[in-house]
Protein backbone atom coordinates (compact mmCIF):
# COMPACT_ATOMS: atom_id res chain seq x y z
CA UNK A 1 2.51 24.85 25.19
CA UNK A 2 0.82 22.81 22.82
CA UNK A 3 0.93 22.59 18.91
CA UNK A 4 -0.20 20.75 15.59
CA UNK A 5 1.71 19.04 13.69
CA UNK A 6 2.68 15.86 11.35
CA UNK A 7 3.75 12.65 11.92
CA UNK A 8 6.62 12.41 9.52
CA UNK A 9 8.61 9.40 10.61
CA UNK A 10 7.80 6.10 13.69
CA UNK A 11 9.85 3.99 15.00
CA UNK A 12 7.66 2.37 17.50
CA UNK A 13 8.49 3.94 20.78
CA UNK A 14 9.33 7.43 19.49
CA UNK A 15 8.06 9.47 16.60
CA UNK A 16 9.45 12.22 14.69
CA UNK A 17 6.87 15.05 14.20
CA UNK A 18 6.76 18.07 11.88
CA UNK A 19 5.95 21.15 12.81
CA UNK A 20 6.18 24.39 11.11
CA UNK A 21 8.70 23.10 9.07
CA UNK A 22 10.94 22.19 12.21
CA UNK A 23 11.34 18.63 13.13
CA UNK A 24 10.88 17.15 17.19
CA UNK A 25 11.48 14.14 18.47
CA UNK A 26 8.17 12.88 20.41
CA UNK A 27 6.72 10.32 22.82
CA UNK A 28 3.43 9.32 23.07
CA UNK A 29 1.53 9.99 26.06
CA UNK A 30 -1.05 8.04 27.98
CA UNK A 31 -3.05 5.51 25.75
CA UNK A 32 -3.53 7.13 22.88
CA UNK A 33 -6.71 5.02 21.08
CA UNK A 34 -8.87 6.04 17.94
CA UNK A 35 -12.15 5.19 18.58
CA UNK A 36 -13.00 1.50 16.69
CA UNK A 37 -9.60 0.70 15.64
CA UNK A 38 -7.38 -1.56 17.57
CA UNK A 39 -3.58 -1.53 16.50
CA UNK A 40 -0.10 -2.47 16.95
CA UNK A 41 0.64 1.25 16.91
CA UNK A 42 -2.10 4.53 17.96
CA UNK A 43 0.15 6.72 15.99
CA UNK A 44 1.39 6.29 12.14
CA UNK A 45 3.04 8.49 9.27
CA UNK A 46 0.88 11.01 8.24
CA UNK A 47 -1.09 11.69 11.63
CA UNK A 48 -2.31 15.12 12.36
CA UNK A 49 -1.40 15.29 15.87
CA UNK A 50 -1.91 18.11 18.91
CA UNK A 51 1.77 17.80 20.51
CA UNK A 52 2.36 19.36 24.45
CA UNK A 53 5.90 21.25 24.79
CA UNK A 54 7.37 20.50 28.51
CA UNK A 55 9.71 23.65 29.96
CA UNK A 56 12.13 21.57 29.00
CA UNK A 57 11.50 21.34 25.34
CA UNK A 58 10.45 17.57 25.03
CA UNK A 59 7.72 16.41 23.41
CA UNK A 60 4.58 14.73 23.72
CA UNK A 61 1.81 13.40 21.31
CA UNK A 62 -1.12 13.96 23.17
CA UNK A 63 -4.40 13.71 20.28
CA UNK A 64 -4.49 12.71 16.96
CA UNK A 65 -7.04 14.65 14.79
CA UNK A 66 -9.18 12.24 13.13
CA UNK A 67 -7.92 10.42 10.00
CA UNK A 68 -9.55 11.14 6.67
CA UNK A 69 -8.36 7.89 5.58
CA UNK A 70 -5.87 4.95 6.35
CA UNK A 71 -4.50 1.65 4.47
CA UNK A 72 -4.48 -1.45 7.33
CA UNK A 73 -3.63 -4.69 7.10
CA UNK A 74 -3.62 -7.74 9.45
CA UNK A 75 -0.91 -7.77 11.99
CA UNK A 76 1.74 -10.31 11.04
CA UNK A 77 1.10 -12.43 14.74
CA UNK A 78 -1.99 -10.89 15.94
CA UNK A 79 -4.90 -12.21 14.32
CA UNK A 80 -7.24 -9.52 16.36
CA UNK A 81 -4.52 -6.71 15.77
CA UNK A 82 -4.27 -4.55 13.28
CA UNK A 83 -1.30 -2.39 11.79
CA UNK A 84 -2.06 1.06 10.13
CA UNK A 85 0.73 1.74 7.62
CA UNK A 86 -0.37 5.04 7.04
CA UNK A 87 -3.29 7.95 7.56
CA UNK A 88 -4.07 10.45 5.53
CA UNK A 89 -3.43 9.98 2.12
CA UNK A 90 -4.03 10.80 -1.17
CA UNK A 91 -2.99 7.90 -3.25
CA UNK A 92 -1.85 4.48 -2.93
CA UNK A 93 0.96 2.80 -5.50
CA UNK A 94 2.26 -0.40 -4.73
CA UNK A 95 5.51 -1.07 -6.60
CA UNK A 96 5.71 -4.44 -8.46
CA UNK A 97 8.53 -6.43 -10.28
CA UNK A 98 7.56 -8.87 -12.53
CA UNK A 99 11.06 -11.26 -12.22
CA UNK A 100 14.08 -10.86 -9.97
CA UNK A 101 12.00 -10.64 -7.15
CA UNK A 102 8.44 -12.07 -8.72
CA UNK A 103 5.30 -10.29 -6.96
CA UNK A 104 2.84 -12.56 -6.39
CA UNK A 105 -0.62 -11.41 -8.15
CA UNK A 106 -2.07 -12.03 -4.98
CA UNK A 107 -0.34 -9.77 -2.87
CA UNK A 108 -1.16 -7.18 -5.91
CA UNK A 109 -4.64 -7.99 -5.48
CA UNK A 110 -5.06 -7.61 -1.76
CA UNK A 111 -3.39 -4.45 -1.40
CA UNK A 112 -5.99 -3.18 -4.37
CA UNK A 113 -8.67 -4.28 -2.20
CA UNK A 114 -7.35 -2.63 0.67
CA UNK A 115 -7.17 0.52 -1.34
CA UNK A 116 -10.94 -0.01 -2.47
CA UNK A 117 -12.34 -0.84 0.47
CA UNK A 118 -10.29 2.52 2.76
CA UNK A 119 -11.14 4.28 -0.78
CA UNK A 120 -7.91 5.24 -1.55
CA UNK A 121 -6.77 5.74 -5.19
CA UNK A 122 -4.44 3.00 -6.13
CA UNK A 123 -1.60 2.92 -9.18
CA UNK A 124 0.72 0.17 -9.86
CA UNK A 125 4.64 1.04 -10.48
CA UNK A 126 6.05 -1.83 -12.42
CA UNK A 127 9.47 -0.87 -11.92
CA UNK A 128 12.78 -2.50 -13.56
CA UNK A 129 10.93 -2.29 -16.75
CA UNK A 130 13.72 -2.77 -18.43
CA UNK A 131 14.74 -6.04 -16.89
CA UNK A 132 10.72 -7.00 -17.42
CA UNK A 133 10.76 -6.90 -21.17
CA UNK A 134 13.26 -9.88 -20.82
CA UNK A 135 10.31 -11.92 -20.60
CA UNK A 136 7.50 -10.39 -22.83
CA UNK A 137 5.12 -12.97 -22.60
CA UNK A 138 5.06 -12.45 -18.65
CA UNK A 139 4.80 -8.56 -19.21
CA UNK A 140 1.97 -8.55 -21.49
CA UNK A 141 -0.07 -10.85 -19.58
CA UNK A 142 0.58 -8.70 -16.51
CA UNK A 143 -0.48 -5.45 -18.33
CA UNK A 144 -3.88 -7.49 -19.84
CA UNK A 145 -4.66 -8.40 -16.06
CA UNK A 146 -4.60 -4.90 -14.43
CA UNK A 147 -5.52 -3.00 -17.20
CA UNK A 148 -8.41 -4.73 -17.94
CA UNK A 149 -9.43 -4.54 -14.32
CA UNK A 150 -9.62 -0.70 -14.78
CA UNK A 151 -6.25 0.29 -12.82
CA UNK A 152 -3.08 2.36 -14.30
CA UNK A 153 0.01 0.72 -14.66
CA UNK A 154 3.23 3.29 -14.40
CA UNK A 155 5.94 1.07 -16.02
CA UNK A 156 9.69 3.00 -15.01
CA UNK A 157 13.13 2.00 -14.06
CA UNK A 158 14.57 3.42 -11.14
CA UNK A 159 18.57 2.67 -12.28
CA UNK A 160 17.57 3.70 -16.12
CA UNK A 161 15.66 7.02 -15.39
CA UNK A 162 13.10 5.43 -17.60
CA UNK A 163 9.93 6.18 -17.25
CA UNK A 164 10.43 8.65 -13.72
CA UNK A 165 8.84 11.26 -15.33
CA UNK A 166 5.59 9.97 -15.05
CA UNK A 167 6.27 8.91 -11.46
CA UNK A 168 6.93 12.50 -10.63
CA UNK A 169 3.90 13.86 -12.16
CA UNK A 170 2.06 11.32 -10.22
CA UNK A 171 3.21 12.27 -7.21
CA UNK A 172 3.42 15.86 -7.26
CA UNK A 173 1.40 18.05 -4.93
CA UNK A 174 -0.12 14.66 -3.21
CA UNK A 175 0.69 12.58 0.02
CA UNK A 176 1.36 9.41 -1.75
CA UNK A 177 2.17 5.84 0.03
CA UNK A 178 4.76 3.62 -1.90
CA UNK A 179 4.46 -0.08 -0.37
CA UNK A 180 5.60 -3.21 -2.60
CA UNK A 181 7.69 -6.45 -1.62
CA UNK A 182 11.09 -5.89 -0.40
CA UNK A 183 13.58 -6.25 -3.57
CA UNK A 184 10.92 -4.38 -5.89
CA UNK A 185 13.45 -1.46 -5.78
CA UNK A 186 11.26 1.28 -3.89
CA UNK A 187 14.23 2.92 -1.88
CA UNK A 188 16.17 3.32 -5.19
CA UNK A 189 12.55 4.44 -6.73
CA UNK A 190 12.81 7.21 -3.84
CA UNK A 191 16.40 7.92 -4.22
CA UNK A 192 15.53 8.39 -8.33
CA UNK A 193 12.99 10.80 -7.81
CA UNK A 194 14.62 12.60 -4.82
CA UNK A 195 18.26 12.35 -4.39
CA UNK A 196 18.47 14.47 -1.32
CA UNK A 197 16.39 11.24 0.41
CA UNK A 198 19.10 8.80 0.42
CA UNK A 199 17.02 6.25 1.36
CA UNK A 200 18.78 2.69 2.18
CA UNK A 201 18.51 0.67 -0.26
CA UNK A 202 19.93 -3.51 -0.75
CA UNK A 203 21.10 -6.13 -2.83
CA UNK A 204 18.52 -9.55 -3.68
CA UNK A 205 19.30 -12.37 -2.06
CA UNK A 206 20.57 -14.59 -4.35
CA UNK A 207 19.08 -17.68 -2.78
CA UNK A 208 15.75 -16.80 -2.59
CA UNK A 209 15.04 -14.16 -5.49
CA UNK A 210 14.08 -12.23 -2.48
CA UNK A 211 15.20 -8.16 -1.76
CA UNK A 212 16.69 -7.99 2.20
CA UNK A 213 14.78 -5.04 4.10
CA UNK A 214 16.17 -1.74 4.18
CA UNK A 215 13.80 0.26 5.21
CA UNK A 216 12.53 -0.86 8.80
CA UNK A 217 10.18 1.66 9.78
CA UNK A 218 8.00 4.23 7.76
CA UNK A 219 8.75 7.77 7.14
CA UNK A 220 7.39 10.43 5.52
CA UNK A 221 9.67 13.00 2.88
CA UNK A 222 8.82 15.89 1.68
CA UNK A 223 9.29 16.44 -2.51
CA UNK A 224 11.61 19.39 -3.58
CA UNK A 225 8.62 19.70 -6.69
CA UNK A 226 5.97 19.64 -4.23
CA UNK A 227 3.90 16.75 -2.00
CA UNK A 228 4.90 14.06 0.56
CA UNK A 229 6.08 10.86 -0.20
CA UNK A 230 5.50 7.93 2.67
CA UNK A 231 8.06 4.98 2.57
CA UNK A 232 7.12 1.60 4.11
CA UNK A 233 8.98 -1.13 5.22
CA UNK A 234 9.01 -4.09 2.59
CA UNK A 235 6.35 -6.40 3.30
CA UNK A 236 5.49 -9.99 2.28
CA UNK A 237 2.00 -10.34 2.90
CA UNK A 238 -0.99 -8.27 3.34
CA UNK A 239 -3.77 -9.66 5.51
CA UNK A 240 -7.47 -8.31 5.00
CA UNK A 241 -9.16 -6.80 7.94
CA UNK A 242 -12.56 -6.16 8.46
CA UNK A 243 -14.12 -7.02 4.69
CA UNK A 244 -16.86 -9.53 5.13
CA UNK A 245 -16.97 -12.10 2.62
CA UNK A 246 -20.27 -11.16 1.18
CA UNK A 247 -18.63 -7.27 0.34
CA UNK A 248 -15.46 -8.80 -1.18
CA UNK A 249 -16.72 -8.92 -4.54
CA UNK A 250 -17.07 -5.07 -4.11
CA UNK A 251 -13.74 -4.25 -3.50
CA UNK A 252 -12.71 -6.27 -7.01
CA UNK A 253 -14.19 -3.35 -9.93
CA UNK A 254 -14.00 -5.55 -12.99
CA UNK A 255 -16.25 -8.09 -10.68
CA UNK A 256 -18.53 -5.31 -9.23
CA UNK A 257 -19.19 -3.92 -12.48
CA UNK A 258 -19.85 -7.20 -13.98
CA UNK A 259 -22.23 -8.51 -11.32
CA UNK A 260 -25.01 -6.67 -12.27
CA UNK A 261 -25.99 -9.39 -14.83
CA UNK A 262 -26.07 -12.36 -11.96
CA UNK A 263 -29.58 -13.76 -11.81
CA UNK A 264 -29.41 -13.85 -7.77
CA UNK A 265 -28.81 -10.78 -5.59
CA UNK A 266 -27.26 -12.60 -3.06
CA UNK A 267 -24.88 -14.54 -5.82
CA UNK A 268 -21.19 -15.24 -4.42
CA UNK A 269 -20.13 -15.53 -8.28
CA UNK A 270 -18.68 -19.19 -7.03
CA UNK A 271 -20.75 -21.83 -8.21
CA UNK A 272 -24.68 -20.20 -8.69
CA UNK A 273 -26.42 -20.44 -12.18
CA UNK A 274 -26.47 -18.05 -14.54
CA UNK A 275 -23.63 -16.03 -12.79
CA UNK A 276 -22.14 -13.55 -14.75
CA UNK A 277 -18.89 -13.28 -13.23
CA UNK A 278 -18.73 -16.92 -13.83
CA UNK A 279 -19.67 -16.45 -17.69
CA UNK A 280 -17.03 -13.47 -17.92
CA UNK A 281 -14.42 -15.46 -16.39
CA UNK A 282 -14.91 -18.18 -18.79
CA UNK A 283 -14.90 -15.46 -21.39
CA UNK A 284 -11.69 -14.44 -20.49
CA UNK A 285 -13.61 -10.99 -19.37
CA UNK A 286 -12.19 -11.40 -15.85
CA UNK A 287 -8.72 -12.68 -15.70
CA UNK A 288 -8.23 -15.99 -13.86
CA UNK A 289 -5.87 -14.52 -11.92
CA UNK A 290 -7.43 -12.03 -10.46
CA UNK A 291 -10.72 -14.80 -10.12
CA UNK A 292 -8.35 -17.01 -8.32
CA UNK A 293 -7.06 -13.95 -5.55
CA UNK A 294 -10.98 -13.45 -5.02
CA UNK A 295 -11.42 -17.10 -4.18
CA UNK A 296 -7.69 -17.15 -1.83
CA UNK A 297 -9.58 -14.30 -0.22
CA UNK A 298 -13.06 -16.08 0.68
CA UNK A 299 -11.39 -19.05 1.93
CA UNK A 300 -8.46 -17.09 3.59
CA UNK A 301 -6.40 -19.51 5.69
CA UNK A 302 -4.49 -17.26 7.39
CA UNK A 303 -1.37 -17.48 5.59
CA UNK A 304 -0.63 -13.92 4.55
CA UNK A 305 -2.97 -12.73 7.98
């Protein structure tokens, strides 16, 4: 017997898989591959999948249906690997702290270009808003970066309530990914929004500014106000895969939009004449910041691969 249904939560080995509205614990069987992508994992939250019912009730992933979309990154120790976080979704937010844990603009910036490049919609949650107007300077220069680069910052606090309104409305009806740094408060963003989730959540290392993982696989839940909600481990670094250098600038709006004024077609908008991305940097057009993740990218050294 052989059904459809949804990859809801992995694990590595086994999968959890919903189907019409009952959940089964499943294997995968055989090599499961999707043709040009090579990965840590064939199978990943929000997977349509055909699953094969033995006599005995156990189940079996046996297809995935093709993915309308997918965020990847670089595998943390396999340089030609790749690991999907998710498939199939609707929008992207990666949640962001501004102090006590610090994100670093260029992690920001490469899961945006991710986004662009798999077109998925991204939003930035700034959460622990409330702890971020502490430092005002640091907030306001944060809002001038992204909001100038044409994306919407969602500024809430998942302790205060602040703000969750807007997170809810965002999320609604939609199969949303929330990734971020570990310590950015996403499990108490998910508990917030959805108390029946009780999703892990820790304390920041005092040491290191740093949050200590709590959630150590992905998994999907489903919102009592309608849509899906994927989860992801916290990560550190996000690796590009598959951009070529001379498409970067593509994946970057503010950049794209401005480099219609360059005087060569082929500019690289890093040292040519008459570049216009060079101009609107200058200008203070372009944020520095955001110039600076675009030149970490070209000359990636494998750091956050």
């Amino acid at each position: 017997m052989e059904k459809e249904g949804i990859v809801i939560e992995s694990t590595g080995s086994w999968y959890k898989v919903e189907i019409e509205g009952q959940i089964h614990d499943c294997r995968t069987r055989g090599r499961l591959r999707l043709k040009g992508v090579r990965s840590t994992s064939p199978v990943v939250v929000g997977d349509r999948v055909k699953v094969e019912f033995s006599e005995a009730g156990e189940g079996a992933i046996v297809a995935i249906a093709p993915r309308r979309n997918y965020i990847i990154r670089r595998a943390s120790n396999l340089s030609k690997e790749s690991h999907i976080i998710a498939a199939n979704i609707d929008c992207a937010a990666v949640v962001v702290t501004i102090a006590a844990p610090v994100t670093a603009p260029e992690f920001v910036d490469r899961f945006l270009v991710t986004c662009e490049a798999y077109k998925v919609p991204a939003v930035i949650i700034l959460n622990k808003i409330d702890t971020a107007r502490n430092h005002p300077e640091l907030l306001e220069h944060f809002r001038d970066i992204y909001h100038s680069a044409g994306y919407r910052i969602i500024e809430c606090s998942a302790l205060t309530g602040e703000g969750l309104e807007e997170v809810v409305e965002l999320l609604r009806d939609k199969t949303t990914l929330l990734s971020g740094n570990s310590g950015v408060g996403k499990s108490t963003l998910v508990n917030a929004i959805e108390p029946s989730a009780a999703a892990k959540t820790g304390v920041i290392s005092e040491a290191h500014l740093q949050g200590r993982h709590t959630t150590t696989f992905s998994r999907v839940y489903t919102l009592s106000f309608g849509g899906r909600l994927i989860d992801t481990p916290g990560i550190r670094g996000f690796g590009l895969l598959d951009i070529k250098p001379e498409e970067l600038y593509h994946y970057f709006p503010e950049i794209m939009r401005v480099s219609q004024g360059c005087k060569f077609y082929n500019c690289t908008h890093t040292h040519e004449p008459h570049c216009a991305v060079l101009e609107a940097v200058a200008d203070g057009v372009i944020s520095e910041s955001r110039y600076e993740s675009y030149l970490k990218m070209l000359d990636d050294d494998g750091k956050y691969r």
